[in-house]
Protein backbone atom coordinates (compact mmCIF):
# COMPACT_ATOMS: atom_id res chain seq x y z
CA UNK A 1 0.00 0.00 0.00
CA UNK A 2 2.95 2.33 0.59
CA UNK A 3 4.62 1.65 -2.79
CA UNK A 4 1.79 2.83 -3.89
CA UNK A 5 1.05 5.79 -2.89
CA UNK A 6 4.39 6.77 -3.20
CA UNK A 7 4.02 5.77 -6.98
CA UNK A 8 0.74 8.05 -7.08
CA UNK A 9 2.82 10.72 -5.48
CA UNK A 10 5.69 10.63 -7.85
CA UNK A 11 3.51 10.57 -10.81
CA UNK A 12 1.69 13.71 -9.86
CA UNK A 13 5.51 15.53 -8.97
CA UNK A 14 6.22 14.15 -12.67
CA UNK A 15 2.92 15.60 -14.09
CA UNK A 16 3.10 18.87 -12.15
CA UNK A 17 6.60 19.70 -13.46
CA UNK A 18 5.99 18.83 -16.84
CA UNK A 19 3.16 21.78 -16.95
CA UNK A 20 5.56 24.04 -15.21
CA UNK A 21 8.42 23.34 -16.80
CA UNK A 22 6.82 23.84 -20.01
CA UNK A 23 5.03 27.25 -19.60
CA UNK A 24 7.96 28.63 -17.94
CA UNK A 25 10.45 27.99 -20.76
CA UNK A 26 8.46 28.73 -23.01
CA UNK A 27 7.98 32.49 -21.30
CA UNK A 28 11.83 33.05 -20.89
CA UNK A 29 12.36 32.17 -24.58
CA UNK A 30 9.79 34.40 -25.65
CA UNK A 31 10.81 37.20 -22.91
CA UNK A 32 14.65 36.89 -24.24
CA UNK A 33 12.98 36.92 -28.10
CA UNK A 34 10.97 40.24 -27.59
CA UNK A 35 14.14 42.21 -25.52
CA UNK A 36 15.06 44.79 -27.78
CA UNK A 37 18.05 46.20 -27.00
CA UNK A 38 19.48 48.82 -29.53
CA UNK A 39 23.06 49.87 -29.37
CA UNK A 40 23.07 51.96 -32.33
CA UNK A 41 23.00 55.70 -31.82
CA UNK A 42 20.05 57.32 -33.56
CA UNK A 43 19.99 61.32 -34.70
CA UNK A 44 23.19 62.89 -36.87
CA UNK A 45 24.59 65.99 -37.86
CA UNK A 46 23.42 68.84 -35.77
CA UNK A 47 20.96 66.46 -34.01
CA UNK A 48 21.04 65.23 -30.40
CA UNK A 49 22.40 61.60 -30.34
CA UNK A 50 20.55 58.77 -28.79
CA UNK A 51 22.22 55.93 -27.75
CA UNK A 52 21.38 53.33 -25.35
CA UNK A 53 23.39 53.03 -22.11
CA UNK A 54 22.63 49.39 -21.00
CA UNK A 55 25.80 48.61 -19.10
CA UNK A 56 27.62 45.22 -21.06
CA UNK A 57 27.65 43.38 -17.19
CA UNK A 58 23.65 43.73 -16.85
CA UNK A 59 23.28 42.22 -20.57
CA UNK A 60 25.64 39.36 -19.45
CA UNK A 61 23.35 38.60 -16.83
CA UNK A 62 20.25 38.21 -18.86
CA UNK A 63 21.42 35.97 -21.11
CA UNK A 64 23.30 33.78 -18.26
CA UNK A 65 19.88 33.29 -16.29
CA UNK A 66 17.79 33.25 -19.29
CA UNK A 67 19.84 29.96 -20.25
CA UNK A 68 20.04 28.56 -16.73
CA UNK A 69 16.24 29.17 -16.09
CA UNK A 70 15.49 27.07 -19.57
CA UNK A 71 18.20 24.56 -19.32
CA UNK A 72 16.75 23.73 -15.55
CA UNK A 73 13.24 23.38 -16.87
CA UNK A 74 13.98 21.60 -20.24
CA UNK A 75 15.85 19.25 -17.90
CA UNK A 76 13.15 19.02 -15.49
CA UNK A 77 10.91 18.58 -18.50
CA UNK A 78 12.82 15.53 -19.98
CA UNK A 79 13.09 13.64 -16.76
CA UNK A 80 9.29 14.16 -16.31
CA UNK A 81 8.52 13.16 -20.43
CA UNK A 82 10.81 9.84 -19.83
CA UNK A 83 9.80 8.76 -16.59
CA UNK A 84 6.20 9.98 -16.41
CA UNK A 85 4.86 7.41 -19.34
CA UNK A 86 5.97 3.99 -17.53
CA UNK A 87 4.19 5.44 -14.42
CA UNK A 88 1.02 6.01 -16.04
CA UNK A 89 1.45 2.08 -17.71
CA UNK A 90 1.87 0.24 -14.37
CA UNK A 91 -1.37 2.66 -13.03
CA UNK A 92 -3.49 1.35 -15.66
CA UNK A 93 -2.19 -2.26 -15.45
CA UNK A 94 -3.26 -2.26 -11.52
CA UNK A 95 -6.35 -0.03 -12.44
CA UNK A 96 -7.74 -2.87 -14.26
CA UNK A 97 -7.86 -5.42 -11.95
CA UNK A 98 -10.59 -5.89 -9.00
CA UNK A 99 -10.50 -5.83 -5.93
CA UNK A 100 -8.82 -9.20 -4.25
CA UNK A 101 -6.49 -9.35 -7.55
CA UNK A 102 -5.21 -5.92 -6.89
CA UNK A 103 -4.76 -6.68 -3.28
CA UNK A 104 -2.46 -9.39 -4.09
CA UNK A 105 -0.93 -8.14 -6.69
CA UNK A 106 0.44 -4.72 -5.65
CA UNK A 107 3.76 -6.00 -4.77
CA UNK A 108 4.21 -7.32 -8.14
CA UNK A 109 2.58 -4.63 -10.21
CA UNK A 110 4.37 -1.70 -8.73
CA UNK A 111 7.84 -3.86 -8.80
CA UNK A 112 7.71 -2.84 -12.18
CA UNK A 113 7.32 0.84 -11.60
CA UNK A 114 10.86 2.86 -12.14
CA UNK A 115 10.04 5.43 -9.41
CA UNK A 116 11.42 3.64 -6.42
CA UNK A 117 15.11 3.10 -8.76
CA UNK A 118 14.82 6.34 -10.37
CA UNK A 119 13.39 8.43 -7.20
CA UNK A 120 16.54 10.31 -6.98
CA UNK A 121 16.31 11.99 -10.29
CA UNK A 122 12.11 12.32 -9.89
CA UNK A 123 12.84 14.34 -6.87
CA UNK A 124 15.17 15.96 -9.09
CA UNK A 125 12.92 17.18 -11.64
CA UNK A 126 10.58 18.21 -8.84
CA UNK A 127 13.44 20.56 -7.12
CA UNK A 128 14.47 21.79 -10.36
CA UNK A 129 10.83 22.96 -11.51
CA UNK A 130 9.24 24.58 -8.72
CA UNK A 131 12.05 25.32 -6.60
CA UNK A 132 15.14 26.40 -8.61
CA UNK A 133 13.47 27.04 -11.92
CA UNK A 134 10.65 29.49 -10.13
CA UNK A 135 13.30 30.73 -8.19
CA UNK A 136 15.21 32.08 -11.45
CA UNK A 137 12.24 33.07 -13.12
CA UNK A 138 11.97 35.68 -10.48
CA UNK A 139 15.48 37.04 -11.26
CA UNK A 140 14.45 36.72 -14.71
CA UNK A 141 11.71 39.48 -14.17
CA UNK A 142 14.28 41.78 -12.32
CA UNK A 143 16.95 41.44 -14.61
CA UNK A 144 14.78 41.92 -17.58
CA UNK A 145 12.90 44.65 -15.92
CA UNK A 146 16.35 46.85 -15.33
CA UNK A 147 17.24 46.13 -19.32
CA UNK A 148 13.93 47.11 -20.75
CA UNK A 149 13.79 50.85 -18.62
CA UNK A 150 17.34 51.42 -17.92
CA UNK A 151 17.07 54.00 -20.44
CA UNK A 152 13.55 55.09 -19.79
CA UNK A 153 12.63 55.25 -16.10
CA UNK A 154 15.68 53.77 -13.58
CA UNK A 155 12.91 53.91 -10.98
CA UNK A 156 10.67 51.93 -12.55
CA UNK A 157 13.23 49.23 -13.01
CA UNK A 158 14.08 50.31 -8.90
CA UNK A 159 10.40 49.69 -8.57
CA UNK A 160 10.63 46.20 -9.52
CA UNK A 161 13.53 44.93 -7.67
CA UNK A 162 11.84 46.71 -4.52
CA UNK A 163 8.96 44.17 -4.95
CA UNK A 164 10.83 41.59 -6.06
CA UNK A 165 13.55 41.58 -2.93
CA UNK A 166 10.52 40.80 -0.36
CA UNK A 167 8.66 38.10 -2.63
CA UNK A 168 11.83 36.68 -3.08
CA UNK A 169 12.61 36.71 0.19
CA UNK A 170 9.16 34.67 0.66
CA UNK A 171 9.78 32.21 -1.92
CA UNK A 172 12.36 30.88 0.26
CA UNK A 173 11.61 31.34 3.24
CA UNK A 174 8.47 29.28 2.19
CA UNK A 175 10.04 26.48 0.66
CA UNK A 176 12.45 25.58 3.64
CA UNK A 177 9.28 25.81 5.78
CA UNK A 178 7.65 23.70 3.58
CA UNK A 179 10.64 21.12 3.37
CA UNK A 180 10.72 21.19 7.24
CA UNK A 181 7.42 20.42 7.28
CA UNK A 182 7.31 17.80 4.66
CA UNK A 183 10.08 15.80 6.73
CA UNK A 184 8.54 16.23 9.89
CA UNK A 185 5.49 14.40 8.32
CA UNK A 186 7.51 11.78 6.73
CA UNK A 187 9.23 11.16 10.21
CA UNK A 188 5.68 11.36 11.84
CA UNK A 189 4.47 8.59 9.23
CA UNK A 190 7.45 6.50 9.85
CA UNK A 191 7.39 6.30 13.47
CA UNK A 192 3.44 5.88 13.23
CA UNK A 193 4.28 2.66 10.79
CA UNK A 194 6.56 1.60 13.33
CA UNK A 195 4.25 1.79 16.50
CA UNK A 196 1.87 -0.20 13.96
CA UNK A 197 4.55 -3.00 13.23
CA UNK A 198 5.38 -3.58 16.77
CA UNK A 199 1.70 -3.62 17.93
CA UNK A 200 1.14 -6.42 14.95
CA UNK A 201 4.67 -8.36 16.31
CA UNK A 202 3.65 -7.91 20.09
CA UNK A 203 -0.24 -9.65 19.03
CA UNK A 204 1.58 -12.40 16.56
CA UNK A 205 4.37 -13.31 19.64
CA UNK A 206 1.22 -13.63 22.37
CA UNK A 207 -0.91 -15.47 19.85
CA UNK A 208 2.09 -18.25 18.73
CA UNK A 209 2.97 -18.24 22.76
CA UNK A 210 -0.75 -19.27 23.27
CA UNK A 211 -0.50 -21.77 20.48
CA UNK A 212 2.51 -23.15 21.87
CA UNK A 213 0.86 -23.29 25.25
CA UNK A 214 -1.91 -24.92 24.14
CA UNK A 215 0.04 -27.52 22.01
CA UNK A 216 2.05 -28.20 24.89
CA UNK A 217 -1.44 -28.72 27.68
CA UNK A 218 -2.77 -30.79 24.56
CA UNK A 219 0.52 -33.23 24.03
CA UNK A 220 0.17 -33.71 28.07
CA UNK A 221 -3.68 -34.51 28.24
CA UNK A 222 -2.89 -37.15 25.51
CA UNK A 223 0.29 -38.82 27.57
């Protein structure tokens, strides 16, 4: 029963990070596509010269976190496309069964599952997608906030990275509460499991030390 759910649980990490992984490389391409950034002066002769002053180091940037944000999710995105498909196969192959067959059979059908021997790079996927890869896409926004108005309005680009310092700030603090909380569950469910497995050995011992007992008054009656 715990195989699973944990196979249930994987498959809907998998499924979640696909969709994320997706949309969100697919808006840093097209926010890195639609960045304009002109470094030819405009105006000659007697008129005023227009050039843009986007410093070299804050274009460096962009295009450094633009490829780290897409080559996290695109490799989020092909752990999730490989992996996901044999999940869904062994759900459907236990679906399909009733009741009593499933109940013996769970063992057997989620043996053939690849999330318990490829759990490593499933939880991988999941870290890189909504942890890492969200976590960029917010530097993303700053970055390509300060390169669009740098020339325009430096306060609205200030503006930005004023909002974005606390919801960053957020983001993080969030997902180590959330992690804390997460293995404080899992060590809650564990020791629960345990408790359960010891009150199941404690009943089996008594019940074969009353078998034994009574095997034992029974071979005596009969001598």
């Amino acid at each position: 029963m715990y195989t699973l759910q944990q196979m249930h649980l994987n498959r809907a990490k998998l499924k979640a990070s696909n969709h994320t992984s997706g949309l969100i490389s697919g808006f840093a391409m097209v926010a890195m596509v639609e960045l304009q950034v002109d470094y030819g002066c405009k105006g000659g002769g007697d008129n005023e010269t227009e050039c843009s002053h986007v410093p070299q180091g804050l274009l460096i940037a962009v295009s450094v976190c633009t490829t780290l944000l897409v080559a996290v999710h695109l490799l989020a995105l092909m752990i999730s496309t490989c992996v996901l498909p044999h999940l869904e196969a062994v759900e459907k192959n236990t679906a399909h069964v009733d009741s009593m067959t499933s109940l013996n059979s769970t063992t057997t059908n989620t043996s053939d599952s690849p999330h318990l021997s490829m759990r490593w790079y499933i939880e991988a996927a999941w870290i890189f997608s909504t942890v890492l890869g969200l976590l960029l896409f917010l530097v993303e926004i700053g970055l390509v906030s300060w390169v669009k108005f740098f020339d325009y309005s430096r306060n609205a680009a200030i503006g930005t990275t004023i909002v974005l310092m606390p919801t960053v700030l957020l983001f993080i603090l969030f997902a180590l509460h959330f992690y804390w909380k997460l293995v404080a569950h899992k060590v809650e469910s564990a020791d629960k499991n345990l408790q359960e497995i010891e009150a199941q050995l404690q009943v089996i011992q008594r019940k074969t030390s009353e078998n034994q007992l009574n095997g034992s008054v029974f071979s005596i009656k009969i001598v």
